[in-house]
N, C-alpha and C. Protein backbone atom coordinates (compact mmCIF):
# COMPACT_ATOMS: atom_id res chain seq x y z
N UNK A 1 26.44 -10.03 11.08
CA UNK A 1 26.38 -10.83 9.85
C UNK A 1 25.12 -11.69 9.87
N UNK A 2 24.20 -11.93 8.65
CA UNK A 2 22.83 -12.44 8.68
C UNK A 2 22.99 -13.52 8.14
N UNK A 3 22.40 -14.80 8.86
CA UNK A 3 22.38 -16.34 8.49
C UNK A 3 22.12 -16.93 7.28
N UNK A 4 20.58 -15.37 7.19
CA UNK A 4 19.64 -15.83 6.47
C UNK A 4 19.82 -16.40 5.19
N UNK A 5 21.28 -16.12 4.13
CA UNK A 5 21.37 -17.13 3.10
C UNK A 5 21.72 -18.66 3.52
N UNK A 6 22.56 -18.51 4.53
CA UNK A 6 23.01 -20.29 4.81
C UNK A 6 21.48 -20.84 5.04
N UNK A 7 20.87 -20.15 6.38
CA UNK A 7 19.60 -20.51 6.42
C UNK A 7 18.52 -21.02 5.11
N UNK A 8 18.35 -20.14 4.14
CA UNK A 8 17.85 -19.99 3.02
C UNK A 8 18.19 -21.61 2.38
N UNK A 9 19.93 -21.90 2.16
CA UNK A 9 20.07 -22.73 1.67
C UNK A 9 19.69 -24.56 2.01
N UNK A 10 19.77 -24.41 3.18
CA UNK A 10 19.18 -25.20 4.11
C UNK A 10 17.72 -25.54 3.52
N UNK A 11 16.88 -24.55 3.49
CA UNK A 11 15.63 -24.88 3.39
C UNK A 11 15.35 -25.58 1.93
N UNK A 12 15.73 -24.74 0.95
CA UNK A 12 15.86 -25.33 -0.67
C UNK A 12 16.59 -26.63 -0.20
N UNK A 13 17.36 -27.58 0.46
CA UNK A 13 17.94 -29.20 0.17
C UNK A 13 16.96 -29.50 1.41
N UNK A 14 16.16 -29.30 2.22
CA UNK A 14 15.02 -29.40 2.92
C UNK A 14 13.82 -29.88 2.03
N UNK A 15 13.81 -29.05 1.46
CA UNK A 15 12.14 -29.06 0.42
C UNK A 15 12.66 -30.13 -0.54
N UNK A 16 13.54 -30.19 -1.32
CA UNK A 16 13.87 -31.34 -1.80
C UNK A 16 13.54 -32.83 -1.38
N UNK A 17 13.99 -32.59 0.16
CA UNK A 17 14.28 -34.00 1.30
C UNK A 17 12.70 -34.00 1.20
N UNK A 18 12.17 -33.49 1.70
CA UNK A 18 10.54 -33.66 1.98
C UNK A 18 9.52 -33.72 1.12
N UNK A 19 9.93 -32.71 0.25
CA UNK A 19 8.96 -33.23 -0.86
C UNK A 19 9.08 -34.40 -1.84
N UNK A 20 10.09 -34.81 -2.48
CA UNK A 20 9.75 -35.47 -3.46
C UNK A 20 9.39 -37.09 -2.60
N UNK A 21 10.39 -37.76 -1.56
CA UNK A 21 9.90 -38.58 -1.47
C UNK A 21 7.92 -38.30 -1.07
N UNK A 22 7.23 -37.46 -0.61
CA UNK A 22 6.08 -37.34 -0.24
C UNK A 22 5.03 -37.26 -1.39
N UNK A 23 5.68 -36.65 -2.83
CA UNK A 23 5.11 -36.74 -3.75
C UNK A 23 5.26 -37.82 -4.20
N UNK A 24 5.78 -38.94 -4.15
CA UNK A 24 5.98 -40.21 -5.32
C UNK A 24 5.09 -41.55 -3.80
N UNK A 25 5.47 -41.10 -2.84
CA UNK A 25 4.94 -42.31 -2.10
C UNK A 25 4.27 -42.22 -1.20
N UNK A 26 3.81 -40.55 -0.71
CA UNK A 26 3.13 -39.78 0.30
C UNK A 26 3.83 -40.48 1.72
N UNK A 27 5.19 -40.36 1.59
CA UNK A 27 5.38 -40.97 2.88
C UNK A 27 6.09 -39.48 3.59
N UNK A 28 5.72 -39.68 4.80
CA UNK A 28 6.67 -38.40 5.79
C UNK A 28 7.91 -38.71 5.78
N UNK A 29 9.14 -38.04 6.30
CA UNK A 29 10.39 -38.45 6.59
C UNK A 29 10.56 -37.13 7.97
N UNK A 30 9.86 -37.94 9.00
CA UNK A 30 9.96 -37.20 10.38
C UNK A 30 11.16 -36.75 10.77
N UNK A 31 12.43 -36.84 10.60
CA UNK A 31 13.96 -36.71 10.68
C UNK A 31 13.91 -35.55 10.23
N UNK A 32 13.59 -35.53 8.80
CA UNK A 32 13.54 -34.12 8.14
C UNK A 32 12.95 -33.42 8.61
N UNK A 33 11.17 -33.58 8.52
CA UNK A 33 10.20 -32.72 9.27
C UNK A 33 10.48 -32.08 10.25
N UNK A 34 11.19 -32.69 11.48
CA UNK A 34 12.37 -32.09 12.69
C UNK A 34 13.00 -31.29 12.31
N UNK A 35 13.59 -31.50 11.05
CA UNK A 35 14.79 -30.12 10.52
C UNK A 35 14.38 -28.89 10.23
N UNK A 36 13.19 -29.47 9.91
CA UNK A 36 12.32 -28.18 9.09
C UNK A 36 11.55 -27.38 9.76
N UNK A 37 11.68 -27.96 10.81
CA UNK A 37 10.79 -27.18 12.18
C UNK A 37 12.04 -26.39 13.07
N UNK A 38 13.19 -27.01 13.15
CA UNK A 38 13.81 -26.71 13.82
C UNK A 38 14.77 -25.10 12.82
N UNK A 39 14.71 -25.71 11.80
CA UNK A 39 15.00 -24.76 10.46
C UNK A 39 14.11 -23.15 10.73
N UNK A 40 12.92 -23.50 10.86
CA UNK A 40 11.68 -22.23 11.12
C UNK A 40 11.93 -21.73 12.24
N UNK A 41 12.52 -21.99 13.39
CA UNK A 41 12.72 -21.85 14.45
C UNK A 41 13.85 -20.83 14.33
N UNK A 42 14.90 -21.54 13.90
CA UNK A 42 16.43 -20.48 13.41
C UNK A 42 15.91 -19.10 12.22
N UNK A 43 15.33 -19.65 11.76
CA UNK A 43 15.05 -18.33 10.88
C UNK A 43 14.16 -16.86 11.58
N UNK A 44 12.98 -17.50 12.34
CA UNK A 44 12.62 -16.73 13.17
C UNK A 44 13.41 -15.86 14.36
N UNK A 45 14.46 -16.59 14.54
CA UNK A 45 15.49 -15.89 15.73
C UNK A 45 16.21 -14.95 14.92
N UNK A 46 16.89 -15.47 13.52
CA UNK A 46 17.23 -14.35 12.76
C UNK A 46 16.44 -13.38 12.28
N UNK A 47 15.44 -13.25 11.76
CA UNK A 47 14.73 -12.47 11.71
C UNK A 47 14.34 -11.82 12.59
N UNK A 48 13.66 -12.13 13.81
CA UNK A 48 13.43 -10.87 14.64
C UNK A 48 12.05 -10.54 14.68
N UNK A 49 12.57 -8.80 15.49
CA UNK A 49 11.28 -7.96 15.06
C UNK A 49 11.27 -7.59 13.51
N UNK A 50 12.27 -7.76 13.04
CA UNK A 50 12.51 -7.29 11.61
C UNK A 50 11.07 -6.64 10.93
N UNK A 51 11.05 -5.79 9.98
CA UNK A 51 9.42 -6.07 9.38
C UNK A 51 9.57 -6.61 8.07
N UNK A 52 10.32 -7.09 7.42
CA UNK A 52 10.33 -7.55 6.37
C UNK A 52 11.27 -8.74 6.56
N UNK A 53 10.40 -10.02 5.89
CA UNK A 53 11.30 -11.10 5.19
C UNK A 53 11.08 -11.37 3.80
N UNK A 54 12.47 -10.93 3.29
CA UNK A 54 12.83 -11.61 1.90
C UNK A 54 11.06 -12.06 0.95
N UNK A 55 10.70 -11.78 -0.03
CA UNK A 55 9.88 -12.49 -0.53
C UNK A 55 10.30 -13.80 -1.63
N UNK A 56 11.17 -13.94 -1.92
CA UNK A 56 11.60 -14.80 -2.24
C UNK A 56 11.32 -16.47 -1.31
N UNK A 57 12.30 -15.99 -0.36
CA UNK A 57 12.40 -16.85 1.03
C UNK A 57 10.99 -16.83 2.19
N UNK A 58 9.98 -16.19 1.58
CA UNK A 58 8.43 -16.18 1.97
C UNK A 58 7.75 -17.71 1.07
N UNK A 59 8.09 -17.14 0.11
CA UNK A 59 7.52 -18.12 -1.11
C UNK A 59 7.68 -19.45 -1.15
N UNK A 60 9.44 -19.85 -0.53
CA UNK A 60 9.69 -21.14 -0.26
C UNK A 60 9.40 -21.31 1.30
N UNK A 61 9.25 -20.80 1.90
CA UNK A 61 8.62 -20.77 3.51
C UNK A 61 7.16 -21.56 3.10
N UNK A 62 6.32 -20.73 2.55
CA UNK A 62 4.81 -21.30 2.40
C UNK A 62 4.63 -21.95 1.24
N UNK A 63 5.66 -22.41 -0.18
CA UNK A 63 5.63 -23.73 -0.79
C UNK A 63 5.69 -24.66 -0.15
N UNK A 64 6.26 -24.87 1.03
CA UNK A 64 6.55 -26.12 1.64
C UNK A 64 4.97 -26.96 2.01
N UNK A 65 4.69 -25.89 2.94
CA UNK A 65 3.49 -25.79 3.81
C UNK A 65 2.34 -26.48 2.61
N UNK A 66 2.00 -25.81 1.55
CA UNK A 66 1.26 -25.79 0.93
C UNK A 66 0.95 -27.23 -0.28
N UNK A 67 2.23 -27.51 -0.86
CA UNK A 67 2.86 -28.67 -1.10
C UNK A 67 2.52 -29.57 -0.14
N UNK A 68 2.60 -29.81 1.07
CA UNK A 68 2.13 -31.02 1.96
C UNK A 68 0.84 -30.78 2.36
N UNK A 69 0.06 -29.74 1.92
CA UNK A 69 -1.50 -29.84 1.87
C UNK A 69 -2.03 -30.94 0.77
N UNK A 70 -1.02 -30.09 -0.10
CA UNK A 70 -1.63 -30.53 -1.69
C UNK A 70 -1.69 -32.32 -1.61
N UNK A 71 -0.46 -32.35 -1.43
CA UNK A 71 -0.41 -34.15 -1.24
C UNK A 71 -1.23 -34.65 -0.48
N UNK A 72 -1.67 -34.33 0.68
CA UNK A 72 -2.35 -34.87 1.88
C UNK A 72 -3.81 -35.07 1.01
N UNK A 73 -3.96 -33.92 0.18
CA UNK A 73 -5.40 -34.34 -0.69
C UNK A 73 -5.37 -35.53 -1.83
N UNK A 74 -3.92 -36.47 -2.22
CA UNK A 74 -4.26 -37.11 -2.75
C UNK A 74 -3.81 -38.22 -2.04
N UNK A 75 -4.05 -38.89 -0.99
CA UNK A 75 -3.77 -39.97 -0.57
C UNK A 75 -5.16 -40.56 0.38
N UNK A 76 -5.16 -41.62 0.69
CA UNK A 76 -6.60 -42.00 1.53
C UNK A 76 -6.37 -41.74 3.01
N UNK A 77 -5.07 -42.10 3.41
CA UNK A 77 -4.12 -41.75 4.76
C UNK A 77 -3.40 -40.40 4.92
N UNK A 78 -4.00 -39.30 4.88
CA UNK A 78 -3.89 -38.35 5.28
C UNK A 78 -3.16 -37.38 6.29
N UNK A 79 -3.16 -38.81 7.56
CA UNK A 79 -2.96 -37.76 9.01
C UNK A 79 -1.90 -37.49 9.03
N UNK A 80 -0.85 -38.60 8.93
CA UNK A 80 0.67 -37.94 9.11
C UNK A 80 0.88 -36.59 8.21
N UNK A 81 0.49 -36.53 6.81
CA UNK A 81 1.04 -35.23 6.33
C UNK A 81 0.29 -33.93 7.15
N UNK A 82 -0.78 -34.19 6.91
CA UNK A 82 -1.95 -33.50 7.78
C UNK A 82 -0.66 -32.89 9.02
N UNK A 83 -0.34 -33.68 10.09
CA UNK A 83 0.02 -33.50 11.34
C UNK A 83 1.10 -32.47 10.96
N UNK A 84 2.20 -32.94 10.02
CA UNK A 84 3.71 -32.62 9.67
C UNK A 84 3.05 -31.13 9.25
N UNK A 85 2.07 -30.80 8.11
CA UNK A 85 1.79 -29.83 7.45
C UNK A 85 1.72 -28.80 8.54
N UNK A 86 0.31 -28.99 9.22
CA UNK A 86 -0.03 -28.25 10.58
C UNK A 86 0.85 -27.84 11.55
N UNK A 87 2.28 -28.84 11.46
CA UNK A 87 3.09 -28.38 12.44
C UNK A 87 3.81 -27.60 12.36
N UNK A 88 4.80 -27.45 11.08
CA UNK A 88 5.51 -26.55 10.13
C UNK A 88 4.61 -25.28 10.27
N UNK A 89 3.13 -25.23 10.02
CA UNK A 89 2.61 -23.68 10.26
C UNK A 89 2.88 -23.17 11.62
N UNK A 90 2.83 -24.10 12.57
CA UNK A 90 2.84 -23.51 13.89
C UNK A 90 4.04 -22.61 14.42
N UNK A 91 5.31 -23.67 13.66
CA UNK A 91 6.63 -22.64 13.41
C UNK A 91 6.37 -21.56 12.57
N UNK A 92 5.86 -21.25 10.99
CA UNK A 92 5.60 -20.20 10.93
C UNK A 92 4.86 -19.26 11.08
N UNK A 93 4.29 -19.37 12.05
CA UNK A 93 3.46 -18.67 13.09
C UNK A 93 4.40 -17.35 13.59
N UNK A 94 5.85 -18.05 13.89
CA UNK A 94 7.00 -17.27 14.79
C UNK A 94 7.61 -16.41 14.16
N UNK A 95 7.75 -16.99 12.87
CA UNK A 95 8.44 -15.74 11.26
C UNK A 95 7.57 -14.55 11.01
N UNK A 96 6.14 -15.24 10.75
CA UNK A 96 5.45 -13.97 10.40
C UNK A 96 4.21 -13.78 11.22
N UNK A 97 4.02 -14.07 12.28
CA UNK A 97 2.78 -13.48 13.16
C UNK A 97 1.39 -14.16 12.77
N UNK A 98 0.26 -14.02 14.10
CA UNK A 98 -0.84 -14.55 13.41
C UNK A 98 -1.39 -13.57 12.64
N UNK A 99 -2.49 -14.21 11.94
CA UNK A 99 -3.31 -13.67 10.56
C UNK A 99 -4.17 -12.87 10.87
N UNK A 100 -4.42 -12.53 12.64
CA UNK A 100 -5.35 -11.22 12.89
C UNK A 100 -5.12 -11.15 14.43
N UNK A 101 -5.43 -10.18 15.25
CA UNK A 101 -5.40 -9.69 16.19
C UNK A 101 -6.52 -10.37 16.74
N UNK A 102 -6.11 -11.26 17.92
CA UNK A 102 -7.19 -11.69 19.09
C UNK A 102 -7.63 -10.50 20.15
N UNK A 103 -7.23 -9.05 20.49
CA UNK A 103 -7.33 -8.43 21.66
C UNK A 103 -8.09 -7.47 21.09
N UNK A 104 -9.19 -7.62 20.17
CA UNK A 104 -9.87 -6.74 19.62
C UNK A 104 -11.42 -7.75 19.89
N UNK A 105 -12.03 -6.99 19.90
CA UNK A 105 -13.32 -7.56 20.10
C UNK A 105 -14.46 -7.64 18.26
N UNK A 106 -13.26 -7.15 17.91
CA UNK A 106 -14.19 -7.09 16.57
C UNK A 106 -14.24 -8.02 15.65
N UNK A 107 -14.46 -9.11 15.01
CA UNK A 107 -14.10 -9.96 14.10
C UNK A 107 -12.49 -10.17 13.74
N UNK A 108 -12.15 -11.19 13.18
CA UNK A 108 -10.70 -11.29 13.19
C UNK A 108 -10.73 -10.39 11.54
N UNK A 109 -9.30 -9.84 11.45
CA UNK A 109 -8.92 -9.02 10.13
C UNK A 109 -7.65 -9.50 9.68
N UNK A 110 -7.54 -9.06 8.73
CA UNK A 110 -6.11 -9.75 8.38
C UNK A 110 -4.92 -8.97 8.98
N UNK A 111 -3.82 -9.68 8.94
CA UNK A 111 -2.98 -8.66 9.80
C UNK A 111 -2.22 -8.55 8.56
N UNK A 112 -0.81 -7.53 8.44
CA UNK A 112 0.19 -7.18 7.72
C UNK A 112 1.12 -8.18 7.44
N UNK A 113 0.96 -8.13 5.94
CA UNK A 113 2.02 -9.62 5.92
C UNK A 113 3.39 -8.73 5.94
N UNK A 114 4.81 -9.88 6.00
CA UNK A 114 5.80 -9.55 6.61
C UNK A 114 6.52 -9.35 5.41
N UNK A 115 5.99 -9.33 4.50
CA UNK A 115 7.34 -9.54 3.00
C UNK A 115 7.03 -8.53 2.01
């Protein structure tokens, strides 16, 4: 049996938690940020070698990410989202792989996305 909707649902009252207070006051809520890391973490175990995740559940994977870029560009204090943003990628690093092959000597390429 696959997590991945409870999981799923999790993340949608996640993005809620994190984003809006970050949009109205650019403040972090590290408690959450923890969840949301720890959230990427569970999803990656469910998923697997799998080769496909959901594109749906791609989309809110890297809204998150992208959303705490966006903000980080309108505030003067930057680092915490900066840090939170950067960290969240590092978990999805584990869902969908890096963006090119290091064991090649040839320039980096893009690798196969997962969705």
């Amino acid at each position: 049996m696959t997590r991945v909707p409870e999981l799923e649902a999790r993340l949608d009252a996640l993005t809620t938690e994190i984003l809006l207070p970050l949009r109205a006051s650019k403040e972090v809520d590290s408690e959450a940020i923890n969840r949301l890391y720890e959230l990427a973490d569970d999803l990656a175990a469910e998923i697997g070698d799998s080769d496909a995740v959901p594109r749906g559940l791609t989309g809110k994977l890297w809204f998150v990410f992208t959303q705490m870029l966006s903000e980080a560009d309108h505030t003067q204090s930057p680092d915490d989202i900066l840090t939170s943003a950067w960290g969240y990628e590092s978990h999805l690093v584990k869902i969908f792989g890096p963006s090119f092959s290091s064991s090649s000597s040839s320039p980096p390429t893009p690798g196969a996305p997962r969705y």
